[in-house]
N, C-alpha and C. Protein backbone atom coordinates (compact mmCIF):
# COMPACT_ATOMS: atom_id res chain seq x y z
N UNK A 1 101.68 37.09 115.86
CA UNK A 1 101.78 38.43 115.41
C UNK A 1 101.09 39.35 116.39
N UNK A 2 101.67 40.30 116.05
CA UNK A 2 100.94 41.29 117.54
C UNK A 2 100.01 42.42 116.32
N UNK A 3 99.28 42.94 117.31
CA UNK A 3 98.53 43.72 116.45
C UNK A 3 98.81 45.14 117.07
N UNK A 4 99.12 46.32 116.14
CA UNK A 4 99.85 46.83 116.99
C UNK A 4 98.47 48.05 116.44
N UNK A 5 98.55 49.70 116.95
CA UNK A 5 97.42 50.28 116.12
C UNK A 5 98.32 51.75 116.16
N UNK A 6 98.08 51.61 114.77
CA UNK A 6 99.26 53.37 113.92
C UNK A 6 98.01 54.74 113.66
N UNK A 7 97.88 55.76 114.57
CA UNK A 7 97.49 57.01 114.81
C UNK A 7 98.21 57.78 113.64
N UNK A 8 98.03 58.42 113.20
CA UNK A 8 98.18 59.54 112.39
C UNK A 8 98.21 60.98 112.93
N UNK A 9 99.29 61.85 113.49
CA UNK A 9 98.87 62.93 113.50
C UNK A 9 98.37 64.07 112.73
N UNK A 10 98.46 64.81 112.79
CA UNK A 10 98.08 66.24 111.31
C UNK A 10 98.72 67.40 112.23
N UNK A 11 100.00 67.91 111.49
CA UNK A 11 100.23 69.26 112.64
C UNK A 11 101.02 68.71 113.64
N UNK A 12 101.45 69.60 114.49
CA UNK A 12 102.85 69.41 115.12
C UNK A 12 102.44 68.91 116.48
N UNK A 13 103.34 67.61 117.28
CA UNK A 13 103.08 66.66 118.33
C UNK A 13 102.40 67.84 119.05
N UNK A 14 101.60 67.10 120.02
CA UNK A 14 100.90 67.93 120.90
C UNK A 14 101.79 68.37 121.88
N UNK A 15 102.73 67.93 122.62
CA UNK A 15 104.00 68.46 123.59
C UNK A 15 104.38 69.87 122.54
N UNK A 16 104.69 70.08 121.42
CA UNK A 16 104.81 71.62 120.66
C UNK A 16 104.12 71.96 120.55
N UNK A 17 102.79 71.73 120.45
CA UNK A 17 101.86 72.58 120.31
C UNK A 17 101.39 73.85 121.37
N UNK A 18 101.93 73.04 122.46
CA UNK A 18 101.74 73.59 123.91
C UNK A 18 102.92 74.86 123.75
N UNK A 19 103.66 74.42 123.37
CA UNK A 19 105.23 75.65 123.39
C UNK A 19 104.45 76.49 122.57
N UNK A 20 103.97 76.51 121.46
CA UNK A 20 103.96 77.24 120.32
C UNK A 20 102.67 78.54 120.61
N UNK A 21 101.74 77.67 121.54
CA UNK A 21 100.68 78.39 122.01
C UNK A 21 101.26 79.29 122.85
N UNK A 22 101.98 78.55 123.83
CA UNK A 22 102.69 79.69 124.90
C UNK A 22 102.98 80.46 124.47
N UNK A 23 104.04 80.79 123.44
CA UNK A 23 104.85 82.11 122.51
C UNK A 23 104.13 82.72 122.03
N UNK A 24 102.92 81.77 121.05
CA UNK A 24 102.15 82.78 120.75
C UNK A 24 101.59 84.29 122.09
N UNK A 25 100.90 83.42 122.45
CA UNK A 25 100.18 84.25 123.66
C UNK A 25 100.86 84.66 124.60
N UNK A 26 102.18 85.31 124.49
CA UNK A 26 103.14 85.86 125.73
C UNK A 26 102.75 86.68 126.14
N UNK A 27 103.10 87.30 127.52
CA UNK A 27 102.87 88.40 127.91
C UNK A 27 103.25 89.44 127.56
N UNK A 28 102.61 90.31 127.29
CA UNK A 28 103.54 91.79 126.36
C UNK A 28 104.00 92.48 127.28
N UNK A 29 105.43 92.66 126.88
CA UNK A 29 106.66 93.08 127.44
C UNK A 29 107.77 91.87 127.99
N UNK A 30 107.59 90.80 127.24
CA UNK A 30 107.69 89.63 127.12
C UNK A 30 109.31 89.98 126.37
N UNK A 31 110.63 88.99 126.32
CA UNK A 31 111.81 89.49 125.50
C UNK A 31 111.40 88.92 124.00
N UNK A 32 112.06 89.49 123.19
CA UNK A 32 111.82 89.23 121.91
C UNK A 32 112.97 88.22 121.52
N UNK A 33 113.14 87.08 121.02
CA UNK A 33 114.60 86.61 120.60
C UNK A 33 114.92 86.49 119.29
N UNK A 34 115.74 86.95 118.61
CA UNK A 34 115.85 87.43 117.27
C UNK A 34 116.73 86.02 116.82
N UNK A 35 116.58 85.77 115.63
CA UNK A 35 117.96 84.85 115.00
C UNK A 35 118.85 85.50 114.53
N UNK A 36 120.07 85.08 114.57
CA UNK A 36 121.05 86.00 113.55
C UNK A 36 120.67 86.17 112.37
N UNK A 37 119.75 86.07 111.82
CA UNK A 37 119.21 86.56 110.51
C UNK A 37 118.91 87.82 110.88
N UNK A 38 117.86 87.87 111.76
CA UNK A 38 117.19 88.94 112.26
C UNK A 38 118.04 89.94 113.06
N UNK A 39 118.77 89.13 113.81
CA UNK A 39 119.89 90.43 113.78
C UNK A 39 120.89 91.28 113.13
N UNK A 40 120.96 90.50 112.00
CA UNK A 40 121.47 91.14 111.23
C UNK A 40 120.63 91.65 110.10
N UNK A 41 119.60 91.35 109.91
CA UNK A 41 119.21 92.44 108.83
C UNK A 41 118.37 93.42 110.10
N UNK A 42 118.40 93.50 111.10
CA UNK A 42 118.14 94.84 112.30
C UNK A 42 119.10 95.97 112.14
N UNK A 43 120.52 95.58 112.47
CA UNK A 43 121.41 95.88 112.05
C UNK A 43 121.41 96.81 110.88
N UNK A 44 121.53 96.01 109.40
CA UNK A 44 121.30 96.95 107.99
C UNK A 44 120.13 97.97 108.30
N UNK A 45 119.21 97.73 108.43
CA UNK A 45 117.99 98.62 108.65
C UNK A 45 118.38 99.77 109.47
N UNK A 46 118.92 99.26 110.99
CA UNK A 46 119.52 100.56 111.42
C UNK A 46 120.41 101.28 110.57
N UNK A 47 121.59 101.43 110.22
CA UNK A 47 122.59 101.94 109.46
C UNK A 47 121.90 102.67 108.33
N UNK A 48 121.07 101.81 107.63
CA UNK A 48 120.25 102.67 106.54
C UNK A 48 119.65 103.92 106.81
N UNK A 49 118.67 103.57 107.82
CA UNK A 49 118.25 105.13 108.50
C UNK A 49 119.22 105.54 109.02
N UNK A 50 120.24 105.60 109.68
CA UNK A 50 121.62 106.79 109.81
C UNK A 50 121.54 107.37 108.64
N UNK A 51 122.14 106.34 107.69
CA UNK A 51 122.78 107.09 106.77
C UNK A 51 121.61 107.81 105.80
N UNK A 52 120.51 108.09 106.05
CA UNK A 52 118.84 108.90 105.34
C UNK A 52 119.39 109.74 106.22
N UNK A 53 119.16 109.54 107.34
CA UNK A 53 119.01 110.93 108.38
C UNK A 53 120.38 111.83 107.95
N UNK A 54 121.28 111.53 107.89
CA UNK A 54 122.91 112.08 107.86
C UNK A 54 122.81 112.68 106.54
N UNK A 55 122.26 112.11 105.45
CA UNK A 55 121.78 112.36 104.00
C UNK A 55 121.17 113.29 104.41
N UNK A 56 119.93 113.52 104.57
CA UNK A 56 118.72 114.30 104.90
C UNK A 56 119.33 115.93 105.47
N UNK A 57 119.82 115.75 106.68
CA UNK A 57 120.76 116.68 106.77
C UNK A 57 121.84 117.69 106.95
N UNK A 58 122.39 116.55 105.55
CA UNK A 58 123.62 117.18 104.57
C UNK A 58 122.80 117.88 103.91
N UNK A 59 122.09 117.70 103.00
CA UNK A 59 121.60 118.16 102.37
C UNK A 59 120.48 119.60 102.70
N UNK A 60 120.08 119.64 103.91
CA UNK A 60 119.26 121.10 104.24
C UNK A 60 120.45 122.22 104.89
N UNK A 61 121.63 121.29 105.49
CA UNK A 61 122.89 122.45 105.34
C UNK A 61 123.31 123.05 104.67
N UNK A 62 123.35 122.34 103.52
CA UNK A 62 124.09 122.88 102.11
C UNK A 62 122.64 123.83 101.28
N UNK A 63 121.75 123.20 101.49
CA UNK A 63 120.71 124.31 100.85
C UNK A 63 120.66 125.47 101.94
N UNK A 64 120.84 125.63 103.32
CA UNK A 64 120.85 126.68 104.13
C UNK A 64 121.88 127.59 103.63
N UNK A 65 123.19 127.08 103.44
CA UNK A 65 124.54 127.60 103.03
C UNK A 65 124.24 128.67 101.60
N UNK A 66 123.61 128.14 101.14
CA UNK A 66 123.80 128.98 99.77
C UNK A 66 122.40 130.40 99.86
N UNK A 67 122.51 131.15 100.65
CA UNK A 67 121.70 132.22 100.53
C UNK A 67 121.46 133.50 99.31
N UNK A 68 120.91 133.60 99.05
CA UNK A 68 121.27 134.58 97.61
C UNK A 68 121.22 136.21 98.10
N UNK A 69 122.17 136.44 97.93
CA UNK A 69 122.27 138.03 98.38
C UNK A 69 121.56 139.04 97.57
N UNK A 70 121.48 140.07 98.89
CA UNK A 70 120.52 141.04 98.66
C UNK A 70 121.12 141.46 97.03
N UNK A 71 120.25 142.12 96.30
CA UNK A 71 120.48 142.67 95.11
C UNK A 71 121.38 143.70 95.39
N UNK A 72 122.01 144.67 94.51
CA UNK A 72 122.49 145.75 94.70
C UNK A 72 121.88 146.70 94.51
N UNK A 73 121.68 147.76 94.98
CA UNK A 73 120.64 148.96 95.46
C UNK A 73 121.87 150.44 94.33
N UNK A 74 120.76 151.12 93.36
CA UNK A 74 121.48 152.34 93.50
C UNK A 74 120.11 153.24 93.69
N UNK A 75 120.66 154.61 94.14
CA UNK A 75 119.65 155.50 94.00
C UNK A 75 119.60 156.66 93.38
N UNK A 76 118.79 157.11 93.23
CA UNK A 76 118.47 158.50 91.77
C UNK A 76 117.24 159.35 92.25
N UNK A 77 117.09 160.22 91.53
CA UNK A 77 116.17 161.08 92.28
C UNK A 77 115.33 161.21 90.69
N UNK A 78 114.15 161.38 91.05
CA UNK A 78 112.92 161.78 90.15
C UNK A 78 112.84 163.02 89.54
N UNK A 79 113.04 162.75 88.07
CA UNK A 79 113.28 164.02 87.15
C UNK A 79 111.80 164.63 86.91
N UNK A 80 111.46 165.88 85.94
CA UNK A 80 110.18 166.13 85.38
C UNK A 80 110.03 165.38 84.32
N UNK A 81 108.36 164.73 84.47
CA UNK A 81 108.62 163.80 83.37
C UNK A 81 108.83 161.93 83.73
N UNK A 82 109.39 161.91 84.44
CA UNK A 82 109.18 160.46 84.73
C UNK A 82 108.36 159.94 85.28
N UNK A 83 108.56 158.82 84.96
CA UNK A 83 107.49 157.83 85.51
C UNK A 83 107.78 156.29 85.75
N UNK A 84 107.24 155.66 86.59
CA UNK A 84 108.05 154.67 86.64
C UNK A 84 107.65 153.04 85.44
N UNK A 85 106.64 153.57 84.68
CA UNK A 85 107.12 153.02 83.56
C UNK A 85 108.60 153.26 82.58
N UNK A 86 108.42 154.63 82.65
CA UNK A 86 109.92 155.14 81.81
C UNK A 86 111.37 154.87 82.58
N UNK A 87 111.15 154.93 83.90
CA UNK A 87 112.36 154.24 84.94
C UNK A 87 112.28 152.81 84.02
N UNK A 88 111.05 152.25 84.34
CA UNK A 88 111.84 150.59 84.04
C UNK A 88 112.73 150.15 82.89
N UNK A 89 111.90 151.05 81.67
CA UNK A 89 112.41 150.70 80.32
C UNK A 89 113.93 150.75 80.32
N UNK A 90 114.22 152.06 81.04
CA UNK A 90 115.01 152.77 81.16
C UNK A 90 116.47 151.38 81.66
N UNK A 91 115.80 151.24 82.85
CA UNK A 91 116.79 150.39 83.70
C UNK A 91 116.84 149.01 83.09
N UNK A 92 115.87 148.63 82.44
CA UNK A 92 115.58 146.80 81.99
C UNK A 92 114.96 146.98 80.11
N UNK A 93 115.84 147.61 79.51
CA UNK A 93 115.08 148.00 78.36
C UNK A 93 114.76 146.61 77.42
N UNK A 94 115.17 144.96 77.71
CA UNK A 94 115.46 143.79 76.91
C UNK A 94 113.99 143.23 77.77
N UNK A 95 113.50 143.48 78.74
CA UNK A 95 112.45 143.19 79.79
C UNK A 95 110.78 143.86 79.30
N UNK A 96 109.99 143.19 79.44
CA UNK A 96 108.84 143.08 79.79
C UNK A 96 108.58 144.51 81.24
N UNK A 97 108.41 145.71 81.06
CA UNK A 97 108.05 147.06 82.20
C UNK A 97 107.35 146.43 83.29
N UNK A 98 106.44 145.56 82.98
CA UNK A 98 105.28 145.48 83.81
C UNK A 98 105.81 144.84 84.94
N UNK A 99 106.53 144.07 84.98
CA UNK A 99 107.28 143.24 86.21
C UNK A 99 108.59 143.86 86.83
N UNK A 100 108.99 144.89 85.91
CA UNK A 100 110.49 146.16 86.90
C UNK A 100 109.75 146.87 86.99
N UNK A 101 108.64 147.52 86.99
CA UNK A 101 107.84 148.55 87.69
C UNK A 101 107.44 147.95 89.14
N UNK A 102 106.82 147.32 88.85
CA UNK A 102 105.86 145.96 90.34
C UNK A 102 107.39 145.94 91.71
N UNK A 103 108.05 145.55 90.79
CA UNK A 103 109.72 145.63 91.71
C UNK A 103 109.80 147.18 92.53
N UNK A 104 109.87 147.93 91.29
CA UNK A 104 110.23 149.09 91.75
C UNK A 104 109.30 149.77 92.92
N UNK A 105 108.31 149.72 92.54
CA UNK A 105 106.96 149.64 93.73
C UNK A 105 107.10 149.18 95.22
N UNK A 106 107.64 147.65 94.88
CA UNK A 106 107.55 147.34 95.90
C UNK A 106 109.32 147.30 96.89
N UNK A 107 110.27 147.73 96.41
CA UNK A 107 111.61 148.19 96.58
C UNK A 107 111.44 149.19 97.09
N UNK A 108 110.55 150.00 96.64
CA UNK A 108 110.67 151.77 97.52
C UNK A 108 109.61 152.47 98.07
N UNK A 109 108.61 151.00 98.38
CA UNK A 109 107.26 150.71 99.18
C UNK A 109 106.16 152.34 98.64
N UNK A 110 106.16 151.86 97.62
CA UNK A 110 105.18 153.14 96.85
C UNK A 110 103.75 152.68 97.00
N UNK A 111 102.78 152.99 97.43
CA UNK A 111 101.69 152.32 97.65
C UNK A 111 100.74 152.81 96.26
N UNK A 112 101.48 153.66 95.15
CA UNK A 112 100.83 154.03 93.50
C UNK A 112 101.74 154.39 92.48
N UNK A 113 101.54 153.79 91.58
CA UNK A 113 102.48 154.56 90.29
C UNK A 113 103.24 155.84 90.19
N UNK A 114 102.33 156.61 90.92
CA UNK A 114 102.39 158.33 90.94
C UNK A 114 103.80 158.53 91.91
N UNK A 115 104.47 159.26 90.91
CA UNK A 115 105.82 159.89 91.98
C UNK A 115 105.92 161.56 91.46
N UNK A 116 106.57 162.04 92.22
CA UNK A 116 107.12 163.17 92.67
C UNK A 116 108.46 163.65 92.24
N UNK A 117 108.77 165.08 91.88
CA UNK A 117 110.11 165.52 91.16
C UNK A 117 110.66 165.73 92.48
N UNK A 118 111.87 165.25 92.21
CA UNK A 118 112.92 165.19 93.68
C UNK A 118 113.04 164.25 94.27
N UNK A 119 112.07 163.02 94.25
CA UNK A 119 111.64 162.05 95.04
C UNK A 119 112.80 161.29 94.76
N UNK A 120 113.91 160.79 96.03
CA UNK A 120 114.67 159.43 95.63
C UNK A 120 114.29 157.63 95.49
N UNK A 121 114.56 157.01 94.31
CA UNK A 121 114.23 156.04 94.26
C UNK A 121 115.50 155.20 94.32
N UNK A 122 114.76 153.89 94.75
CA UNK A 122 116.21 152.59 94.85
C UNK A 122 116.01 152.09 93.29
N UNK A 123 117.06 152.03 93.25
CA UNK A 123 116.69 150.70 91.97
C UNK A 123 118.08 149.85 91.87
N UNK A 124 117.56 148.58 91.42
CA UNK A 124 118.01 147.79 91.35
C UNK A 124 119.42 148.07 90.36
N UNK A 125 120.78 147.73 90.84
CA UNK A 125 121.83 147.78 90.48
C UNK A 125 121.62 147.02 88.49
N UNK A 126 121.72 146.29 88.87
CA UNK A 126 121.54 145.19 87.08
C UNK A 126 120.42 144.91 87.25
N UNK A 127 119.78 145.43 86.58
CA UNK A 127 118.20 144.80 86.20
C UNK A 127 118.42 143.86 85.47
């Protein structure tokens, strides 16, 4: 009988180990080699971001597209007696004054409540 003697490794033959170290430790800028797994889910990943970006914007076109136009402007001239509390009621009588006055203010760049007989004001077409 021969006596023969059985080693045990743990972990991969030492001839791979050597490969495995190499790859590890490549030089950076080294090629990358993908499996077709990896190329193909590279692939999906690309396409996905297209189609975000292409999403993305569609969507700030179409919110650019829809601009809301200027209000419609009429104008009137300042009677004795008014005021532009009594304008607002006047123009927005279902409304809260305090916020079609503030408008009106700032529509016909009044820097105070106080107006003048004769004075033309803008006001807003449909309050």
């Amino acid at each position: 009988m021969s006596s023969a003697t059985a080693t045990r490794t743990h972990g991969p033959a030492r001839a791979e180990g050597h490969a495995h170290d190499a790859r590890a430790h490549a030089a950076p800028g080294a090629a990358v080699h993908l499996t077709r797994r990896g190329r193909a889910l590279l692939l999906v990943a690309l396409v996905a971001m297209l189609y975000a970006a292409f999403a993305v914007g569609r969507a700030n076109t179409e919110a650019a597209v829809t601009v809301e136009a200027a209000p419609a402007l009429v104008q009137t001239t300042v009677q004795r007696g008014d005021t532009l509390w009594a304008v607002a009621r006047r123009i927005a009588p279902d409304r809260d004054p305090r916020p079609v006055v503030e408008q009106l203010r700032r529509l016909n760049d009044l820097p105070t409540a106080g107006l003048q007989v004769g004075q033309q004001l803008l006001l807003p077409a449909a309050a």
